[in-house]
PDB file of N, CA and C in Angstrom:
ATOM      1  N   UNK A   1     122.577  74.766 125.561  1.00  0.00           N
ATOM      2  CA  UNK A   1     121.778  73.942 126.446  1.00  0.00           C
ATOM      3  C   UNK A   1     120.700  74.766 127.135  1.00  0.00           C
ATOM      4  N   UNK A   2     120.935  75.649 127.745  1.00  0.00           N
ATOM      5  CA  UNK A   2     120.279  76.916 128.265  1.00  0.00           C
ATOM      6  C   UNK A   2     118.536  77.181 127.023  1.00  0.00           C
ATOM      7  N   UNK A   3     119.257  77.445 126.381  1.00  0.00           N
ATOM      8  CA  UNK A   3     118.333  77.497 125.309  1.00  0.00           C
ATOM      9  C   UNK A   3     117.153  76.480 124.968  1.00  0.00           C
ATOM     10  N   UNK A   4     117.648  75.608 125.088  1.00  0.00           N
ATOM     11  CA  UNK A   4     116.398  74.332 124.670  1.00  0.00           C
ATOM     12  C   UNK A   4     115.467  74.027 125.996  1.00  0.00           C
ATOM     13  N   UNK A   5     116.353  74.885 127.137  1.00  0.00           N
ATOM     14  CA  UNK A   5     115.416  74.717 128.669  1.00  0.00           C
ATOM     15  C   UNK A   5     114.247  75.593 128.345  1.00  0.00           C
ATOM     16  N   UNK A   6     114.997  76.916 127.963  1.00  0.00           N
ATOM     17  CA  UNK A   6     113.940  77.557 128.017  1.00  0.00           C
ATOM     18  C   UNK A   6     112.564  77.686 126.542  1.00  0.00           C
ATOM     19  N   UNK A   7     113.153  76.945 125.412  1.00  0.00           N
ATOM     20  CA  UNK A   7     112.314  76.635 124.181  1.00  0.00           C
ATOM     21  C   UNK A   7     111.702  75.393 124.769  1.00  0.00           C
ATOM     22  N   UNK A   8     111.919  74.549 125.991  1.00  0.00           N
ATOM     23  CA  UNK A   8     110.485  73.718 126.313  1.00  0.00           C
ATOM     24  C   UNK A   8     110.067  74.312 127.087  1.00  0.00           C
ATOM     25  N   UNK A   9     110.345  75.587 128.408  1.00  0.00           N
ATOM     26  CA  UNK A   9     109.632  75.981 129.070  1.00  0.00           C
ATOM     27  C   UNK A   9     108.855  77.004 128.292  1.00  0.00           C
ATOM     28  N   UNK A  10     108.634  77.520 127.493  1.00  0.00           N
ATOM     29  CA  UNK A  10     108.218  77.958 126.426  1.00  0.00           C
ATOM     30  C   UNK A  10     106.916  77.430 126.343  1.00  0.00           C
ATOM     31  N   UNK A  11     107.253  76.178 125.335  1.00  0.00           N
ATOM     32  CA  UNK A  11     106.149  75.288 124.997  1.00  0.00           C
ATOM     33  C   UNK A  11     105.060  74.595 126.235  1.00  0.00           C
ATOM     34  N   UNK A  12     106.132  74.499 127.102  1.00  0.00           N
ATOM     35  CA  UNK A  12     104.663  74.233 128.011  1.00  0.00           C
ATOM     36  C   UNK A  12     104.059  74.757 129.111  1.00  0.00           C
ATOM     37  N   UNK A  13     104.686  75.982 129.156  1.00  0.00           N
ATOM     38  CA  UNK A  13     103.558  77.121 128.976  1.00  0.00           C
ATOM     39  C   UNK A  13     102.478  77.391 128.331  1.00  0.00           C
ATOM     40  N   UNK A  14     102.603  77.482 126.928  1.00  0.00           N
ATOM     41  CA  UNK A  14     101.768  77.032 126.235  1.00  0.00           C
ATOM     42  C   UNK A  14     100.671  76.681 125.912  1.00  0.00           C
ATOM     43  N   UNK A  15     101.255  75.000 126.283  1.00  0.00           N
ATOM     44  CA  UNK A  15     100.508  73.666 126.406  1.00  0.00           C
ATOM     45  C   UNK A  15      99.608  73.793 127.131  1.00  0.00           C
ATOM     46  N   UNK A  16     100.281  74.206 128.994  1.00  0.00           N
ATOM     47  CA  UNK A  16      98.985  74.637 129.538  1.00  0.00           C
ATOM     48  C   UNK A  16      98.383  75.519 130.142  1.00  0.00           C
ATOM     49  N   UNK A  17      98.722  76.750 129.070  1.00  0.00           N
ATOM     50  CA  UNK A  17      97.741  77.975 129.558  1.00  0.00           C
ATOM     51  C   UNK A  17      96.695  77.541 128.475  1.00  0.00           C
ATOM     52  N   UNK A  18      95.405  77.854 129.748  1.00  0.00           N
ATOM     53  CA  UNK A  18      94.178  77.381 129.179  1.00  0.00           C
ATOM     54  C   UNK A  18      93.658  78.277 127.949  1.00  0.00           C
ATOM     55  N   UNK A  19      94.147  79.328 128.115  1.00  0.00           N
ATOM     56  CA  UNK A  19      93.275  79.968 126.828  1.00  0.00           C
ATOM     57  C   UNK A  19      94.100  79.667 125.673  1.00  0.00           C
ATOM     58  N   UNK A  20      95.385  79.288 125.505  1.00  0.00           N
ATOM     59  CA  UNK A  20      96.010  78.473 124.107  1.00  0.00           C
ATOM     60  C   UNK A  20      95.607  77.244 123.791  1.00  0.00           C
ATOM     61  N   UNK A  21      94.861  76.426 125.248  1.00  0.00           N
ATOM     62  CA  UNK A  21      94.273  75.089 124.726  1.00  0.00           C
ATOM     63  C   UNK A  21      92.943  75.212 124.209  1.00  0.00           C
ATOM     64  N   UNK A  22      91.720  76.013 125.150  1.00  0.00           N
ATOM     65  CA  UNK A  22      91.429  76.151 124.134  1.00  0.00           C
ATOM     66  C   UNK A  22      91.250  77.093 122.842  1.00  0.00           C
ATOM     67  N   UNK A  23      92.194  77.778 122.559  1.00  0.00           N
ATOM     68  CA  UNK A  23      92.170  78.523 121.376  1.00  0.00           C
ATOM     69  C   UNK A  23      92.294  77.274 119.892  1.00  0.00           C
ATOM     70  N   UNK A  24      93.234  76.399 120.235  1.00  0.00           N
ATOM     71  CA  UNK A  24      93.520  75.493 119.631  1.00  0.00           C
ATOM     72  C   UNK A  24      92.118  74.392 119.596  1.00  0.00           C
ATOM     73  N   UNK A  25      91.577  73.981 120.493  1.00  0.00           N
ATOM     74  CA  UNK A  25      90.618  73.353 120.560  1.00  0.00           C
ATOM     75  C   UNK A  25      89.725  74.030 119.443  1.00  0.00           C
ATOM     76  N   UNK A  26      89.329  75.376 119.711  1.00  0.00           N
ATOM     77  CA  UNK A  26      88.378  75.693 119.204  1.00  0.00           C
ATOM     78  C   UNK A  26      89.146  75.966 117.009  1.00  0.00           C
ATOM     79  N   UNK A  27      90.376  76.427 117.234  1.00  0.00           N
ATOM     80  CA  UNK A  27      90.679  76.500 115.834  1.00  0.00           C
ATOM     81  C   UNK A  27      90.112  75.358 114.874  1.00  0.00           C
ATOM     82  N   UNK A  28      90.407  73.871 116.091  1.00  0.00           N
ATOM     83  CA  UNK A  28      90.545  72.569 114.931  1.00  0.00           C
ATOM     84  C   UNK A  28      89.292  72.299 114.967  1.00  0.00           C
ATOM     85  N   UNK A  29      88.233  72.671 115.997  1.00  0.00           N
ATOM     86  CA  UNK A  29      86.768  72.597 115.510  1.00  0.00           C
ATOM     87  C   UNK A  29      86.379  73.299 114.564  1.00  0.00           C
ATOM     88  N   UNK A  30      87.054  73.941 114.626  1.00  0.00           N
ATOM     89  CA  UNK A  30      86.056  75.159 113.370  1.00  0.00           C
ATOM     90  C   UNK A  30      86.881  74.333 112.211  1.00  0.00           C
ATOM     91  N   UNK A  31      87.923  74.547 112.323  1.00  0.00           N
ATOM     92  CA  UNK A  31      88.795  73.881 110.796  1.00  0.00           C
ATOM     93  C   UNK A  31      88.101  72.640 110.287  1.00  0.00           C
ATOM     94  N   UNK A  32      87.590  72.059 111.557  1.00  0.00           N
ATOM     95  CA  UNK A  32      86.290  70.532 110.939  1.00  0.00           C
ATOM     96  C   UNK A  32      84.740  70.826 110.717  1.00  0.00           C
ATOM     97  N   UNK A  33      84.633  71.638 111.238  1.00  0.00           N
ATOM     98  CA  UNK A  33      83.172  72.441 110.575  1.00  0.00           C
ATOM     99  C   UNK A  33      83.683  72.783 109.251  1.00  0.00           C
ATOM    100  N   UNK A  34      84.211  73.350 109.322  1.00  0.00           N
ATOM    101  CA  UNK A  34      84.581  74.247 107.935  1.00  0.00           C
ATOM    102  C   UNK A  34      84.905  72.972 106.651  1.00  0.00           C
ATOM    103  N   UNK A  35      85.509  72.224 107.010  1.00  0.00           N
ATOM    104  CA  UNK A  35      86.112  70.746 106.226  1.00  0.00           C
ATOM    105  C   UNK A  35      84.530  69.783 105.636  1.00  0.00           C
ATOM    106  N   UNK A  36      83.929  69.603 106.498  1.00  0.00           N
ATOM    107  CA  UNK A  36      82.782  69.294 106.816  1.00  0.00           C
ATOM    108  C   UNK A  36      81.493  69.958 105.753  1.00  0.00           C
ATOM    109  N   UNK A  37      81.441  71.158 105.971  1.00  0.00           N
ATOM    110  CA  UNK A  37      80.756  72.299 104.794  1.00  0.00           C
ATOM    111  C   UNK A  37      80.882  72.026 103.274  1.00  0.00           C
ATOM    112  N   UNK A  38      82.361  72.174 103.343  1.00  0.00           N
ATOM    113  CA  UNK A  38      83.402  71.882 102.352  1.00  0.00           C
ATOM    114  C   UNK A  38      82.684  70.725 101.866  1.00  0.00           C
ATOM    115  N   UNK A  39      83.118  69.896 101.848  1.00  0.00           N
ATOM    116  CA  UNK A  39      82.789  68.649 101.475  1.00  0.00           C
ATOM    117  C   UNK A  39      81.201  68.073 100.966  1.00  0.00           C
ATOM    118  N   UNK A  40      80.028  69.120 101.352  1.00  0.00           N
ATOM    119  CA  UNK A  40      79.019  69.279 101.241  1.00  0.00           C
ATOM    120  C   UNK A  40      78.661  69.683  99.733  1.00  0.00           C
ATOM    121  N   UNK A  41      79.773  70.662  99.481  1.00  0.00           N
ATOM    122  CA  UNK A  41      79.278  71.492  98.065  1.00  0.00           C
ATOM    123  C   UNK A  41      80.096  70.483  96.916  1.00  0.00           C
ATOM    124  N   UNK A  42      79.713  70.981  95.516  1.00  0.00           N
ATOM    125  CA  UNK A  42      80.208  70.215  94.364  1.00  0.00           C
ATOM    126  C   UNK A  42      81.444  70.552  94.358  1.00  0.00           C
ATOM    127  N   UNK A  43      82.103  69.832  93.680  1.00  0.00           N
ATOM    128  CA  UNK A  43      83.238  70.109  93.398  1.00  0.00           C
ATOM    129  C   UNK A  43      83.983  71.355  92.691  1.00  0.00           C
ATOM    130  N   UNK A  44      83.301  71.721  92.125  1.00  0.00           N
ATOM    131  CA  UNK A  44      83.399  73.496  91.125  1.00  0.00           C
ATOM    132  C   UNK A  44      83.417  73.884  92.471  1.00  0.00           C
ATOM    133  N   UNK A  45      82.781  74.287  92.902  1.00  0.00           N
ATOM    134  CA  UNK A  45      82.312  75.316  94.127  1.00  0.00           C
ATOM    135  C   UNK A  45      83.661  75.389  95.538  1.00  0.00           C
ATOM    136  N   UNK A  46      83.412  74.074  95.750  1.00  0.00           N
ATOM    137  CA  UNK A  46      84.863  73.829  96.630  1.00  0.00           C
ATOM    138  C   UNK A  46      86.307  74.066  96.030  1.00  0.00           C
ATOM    139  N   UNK A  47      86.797  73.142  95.260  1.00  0.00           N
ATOM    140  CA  UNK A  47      88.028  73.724  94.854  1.00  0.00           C
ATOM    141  C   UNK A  47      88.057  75.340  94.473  1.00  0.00           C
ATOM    142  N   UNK A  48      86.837  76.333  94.134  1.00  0.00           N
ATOM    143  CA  UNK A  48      87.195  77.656  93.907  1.00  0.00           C
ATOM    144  C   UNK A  48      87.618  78.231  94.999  1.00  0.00           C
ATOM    145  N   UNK A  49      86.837  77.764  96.391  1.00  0.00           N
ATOM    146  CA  UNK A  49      87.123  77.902  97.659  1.00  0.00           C
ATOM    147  C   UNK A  49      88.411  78.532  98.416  1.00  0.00           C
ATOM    148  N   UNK A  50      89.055  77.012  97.483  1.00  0.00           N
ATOM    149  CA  UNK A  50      89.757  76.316  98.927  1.00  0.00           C
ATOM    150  C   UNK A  50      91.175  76.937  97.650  1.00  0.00           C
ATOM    151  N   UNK A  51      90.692  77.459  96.384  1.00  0.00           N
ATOM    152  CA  UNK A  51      92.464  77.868  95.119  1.00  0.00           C
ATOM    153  C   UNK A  51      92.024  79.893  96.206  1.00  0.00           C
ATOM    154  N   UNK A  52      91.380  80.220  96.649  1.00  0.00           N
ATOM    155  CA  UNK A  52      90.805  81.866  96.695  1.00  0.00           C
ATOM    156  C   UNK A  52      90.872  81.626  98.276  1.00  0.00           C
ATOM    157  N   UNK A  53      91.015  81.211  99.163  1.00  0.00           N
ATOM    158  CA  UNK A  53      90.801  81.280 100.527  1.00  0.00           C
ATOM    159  C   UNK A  53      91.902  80.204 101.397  1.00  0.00           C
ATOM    160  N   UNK A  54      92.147  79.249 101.041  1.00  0.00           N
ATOM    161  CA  UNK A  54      92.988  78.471 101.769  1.00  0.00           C
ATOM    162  C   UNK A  54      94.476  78.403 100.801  1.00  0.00           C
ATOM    163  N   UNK A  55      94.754  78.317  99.249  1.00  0.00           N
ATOM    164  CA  UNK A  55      96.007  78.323  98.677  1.00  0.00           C
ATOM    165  C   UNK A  55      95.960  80.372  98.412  1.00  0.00           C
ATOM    166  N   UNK A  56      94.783  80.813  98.769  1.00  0.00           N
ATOM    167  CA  UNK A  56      95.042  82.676  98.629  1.00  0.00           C
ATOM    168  C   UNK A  56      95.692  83.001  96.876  1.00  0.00           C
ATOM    169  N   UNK A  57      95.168  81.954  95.817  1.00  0.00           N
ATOM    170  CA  UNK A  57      95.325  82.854  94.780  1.00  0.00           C
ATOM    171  C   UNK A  57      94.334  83.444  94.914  1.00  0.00           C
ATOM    172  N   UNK A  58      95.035  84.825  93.063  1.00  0.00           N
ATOM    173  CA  UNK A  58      94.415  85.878  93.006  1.00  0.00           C
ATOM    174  C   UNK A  58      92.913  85.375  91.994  1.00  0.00           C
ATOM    175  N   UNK A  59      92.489  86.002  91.618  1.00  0.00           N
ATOM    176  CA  UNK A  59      91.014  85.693  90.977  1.00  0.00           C
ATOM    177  C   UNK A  59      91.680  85.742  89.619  1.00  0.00           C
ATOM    178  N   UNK A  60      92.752  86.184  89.218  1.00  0.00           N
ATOM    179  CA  UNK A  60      93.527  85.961  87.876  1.00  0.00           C
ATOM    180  C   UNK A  60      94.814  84.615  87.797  1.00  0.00           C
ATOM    181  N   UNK A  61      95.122  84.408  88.620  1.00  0.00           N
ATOM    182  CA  UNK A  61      95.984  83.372  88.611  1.00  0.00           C
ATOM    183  C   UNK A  61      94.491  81.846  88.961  1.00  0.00           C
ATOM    184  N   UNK A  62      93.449  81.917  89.427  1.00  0.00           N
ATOM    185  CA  UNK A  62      92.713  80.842  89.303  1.00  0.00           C
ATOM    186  C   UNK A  62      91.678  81.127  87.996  1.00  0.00           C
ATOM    187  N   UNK A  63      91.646  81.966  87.085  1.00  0.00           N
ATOM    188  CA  UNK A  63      91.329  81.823  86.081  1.00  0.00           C
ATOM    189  C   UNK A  63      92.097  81.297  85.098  1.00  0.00           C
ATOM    190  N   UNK A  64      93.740  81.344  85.263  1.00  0.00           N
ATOM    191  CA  UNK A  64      94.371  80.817  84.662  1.00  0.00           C
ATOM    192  C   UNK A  64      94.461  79.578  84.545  1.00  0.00           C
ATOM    193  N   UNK A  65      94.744  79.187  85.784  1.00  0.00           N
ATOM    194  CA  UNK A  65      94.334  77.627  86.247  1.00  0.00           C
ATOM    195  C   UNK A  65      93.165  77.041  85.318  1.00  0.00           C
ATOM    196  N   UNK A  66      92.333  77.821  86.198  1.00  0.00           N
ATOM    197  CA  UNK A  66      90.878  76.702  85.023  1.00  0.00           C
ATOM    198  C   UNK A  66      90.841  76.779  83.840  1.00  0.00           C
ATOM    199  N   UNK A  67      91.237  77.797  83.285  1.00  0.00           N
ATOM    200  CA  UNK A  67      90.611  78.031  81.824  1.00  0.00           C
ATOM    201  C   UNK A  67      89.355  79.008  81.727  1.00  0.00           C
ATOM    202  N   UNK A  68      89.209  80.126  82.673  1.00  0.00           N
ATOM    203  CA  UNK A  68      87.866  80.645  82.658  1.00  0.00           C
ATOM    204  C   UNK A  68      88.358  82.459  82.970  1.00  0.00           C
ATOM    205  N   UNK A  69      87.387  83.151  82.437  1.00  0.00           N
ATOM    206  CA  UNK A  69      88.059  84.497  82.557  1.00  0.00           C
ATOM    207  C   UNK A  69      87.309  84.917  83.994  1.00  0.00           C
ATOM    208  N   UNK A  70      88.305  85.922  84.222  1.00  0.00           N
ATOM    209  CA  UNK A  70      88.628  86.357  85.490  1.00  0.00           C
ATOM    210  C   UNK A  70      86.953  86.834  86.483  1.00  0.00           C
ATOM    211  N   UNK A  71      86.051  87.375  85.334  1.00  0.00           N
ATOM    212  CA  UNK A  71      84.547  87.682  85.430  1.00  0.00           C
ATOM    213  C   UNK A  71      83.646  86.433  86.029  1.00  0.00           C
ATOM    214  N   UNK A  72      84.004  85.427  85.310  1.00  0.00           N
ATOM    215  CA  UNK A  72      83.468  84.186  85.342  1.00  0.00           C
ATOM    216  C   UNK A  72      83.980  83.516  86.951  1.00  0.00           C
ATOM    217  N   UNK A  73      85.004  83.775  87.335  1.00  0.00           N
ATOM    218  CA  UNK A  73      85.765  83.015  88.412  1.00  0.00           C
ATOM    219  C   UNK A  73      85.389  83.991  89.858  1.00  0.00           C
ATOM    220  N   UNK A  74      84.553  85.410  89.486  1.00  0.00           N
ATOM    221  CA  UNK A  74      84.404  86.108  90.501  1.00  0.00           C
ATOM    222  C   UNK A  74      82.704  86.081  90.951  1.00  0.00           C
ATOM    223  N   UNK A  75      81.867  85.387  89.658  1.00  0.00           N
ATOM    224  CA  UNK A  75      80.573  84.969  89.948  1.00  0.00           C
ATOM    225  C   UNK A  75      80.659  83.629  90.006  1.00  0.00           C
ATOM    226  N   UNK A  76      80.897  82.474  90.203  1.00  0.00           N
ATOM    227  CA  UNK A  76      81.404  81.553  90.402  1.00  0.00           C
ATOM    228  C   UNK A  76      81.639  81.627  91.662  1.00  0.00           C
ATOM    229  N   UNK A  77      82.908  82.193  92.529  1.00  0.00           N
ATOM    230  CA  UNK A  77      83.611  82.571  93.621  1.00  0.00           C
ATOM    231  C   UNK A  77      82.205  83.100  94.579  1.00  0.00           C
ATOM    232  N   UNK A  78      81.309  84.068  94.080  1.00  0.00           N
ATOM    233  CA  UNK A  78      80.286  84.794  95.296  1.00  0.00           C
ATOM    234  C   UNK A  78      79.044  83.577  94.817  1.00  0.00           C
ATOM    235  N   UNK A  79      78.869  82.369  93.882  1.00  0.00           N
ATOM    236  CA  UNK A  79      77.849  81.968  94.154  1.00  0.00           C
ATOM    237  C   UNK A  79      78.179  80.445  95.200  1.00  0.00           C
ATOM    238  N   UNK A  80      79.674  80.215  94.889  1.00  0.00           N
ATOM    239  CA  UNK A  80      80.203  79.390  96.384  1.00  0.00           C
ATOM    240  C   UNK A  80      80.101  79.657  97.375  1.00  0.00           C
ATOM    241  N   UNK A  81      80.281  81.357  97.724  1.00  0.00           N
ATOM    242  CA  UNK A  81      80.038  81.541  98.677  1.00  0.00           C
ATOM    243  C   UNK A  81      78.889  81.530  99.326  1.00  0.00           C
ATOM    244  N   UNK A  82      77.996  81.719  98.410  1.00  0.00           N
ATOM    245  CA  UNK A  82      76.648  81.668  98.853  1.00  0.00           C
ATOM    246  C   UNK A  82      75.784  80.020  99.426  1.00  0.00           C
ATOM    247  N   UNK A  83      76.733  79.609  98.598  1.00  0.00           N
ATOM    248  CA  UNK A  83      76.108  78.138  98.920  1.00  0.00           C
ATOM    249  C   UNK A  83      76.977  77.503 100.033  1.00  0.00           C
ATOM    250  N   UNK A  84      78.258  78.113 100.535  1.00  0.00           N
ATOM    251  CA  UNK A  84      79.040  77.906 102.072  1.00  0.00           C
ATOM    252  C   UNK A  84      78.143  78.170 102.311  1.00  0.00           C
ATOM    253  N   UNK A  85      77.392  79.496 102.681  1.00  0.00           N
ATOM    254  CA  UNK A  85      76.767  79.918 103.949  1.00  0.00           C
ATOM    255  C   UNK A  85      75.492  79.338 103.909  1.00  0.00           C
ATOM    256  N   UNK A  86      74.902  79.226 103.091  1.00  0.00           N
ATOM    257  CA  UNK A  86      73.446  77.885 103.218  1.00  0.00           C
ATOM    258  C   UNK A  86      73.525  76.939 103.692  1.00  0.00           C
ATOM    259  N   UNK A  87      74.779  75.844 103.463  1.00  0.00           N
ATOM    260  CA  UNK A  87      75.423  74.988 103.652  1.00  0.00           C
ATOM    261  C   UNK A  87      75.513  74.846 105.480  1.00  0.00           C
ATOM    262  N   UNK A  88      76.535  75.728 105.524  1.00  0.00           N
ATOM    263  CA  UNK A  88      76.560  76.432 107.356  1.00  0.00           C
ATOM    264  C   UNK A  88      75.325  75.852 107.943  1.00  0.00           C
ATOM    265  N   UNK A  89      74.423  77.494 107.542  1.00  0.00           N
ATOM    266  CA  UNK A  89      73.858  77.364 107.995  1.00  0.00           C
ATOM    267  C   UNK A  89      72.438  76.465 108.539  1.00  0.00           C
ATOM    268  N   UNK A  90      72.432  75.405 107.762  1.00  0.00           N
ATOM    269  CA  UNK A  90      71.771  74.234 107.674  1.00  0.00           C
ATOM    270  C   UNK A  90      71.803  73.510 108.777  1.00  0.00           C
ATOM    271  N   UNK A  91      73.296  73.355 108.876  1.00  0.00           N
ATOM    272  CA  UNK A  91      74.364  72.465 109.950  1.00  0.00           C
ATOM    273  C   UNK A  91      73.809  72.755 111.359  1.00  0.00           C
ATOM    274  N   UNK A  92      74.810  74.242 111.093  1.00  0.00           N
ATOM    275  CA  UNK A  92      75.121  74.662 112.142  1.00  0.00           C
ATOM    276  C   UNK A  92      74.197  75.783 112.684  1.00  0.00           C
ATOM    277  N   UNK A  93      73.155  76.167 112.539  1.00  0.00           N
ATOM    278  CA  UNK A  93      72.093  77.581 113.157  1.00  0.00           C
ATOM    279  C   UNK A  93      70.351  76.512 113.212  1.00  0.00           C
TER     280      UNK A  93
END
């Protein structure tokens, strides 16, 4: 019992120390900027993204995936990136 007092005093602590609200505030903005971007580019470009940065395969396990050699998936990979940050910066600068 003891325990669950102090795993909610815990949490709302937390809750409302201001720099965890907004740390959180600011995470899920960016996570919707970022979603937002996303959604901007073609589809090649995004899913290379989001298999190399958000699921963290390797540049050989998403060549496997597609069907494309590992060379191909790493110019591919830096010309997404290039078009995130155009993208961005369009938006957002």
């Amino acid at each position: 019992m003891d325990k669950d007092i102090i795993i909610k005093e815990n949490f709302y602590t937390q809750l409302v120390s201001d720099t965890s609200v907004e740390g959180a505030i600011l995470n899920n903005e960016k996570s919707g900027d970022v979603a937002n971007v996303l959604s901007n580019l073609n589809e090649k470009y995004r899913s290379l993204l989001i298999f190399k940065y958000e699921i963290d395969l390797s540049y050989k396990e998403i060549a496997a995936l597609l069907g494309l050699n590992e060379d191909m998936v790493k110019t591919y990979l830096y010309r997404a990136r290039n078009k995130f940050k155009e993208e961005w910066n369009k938006i957002y600068e």
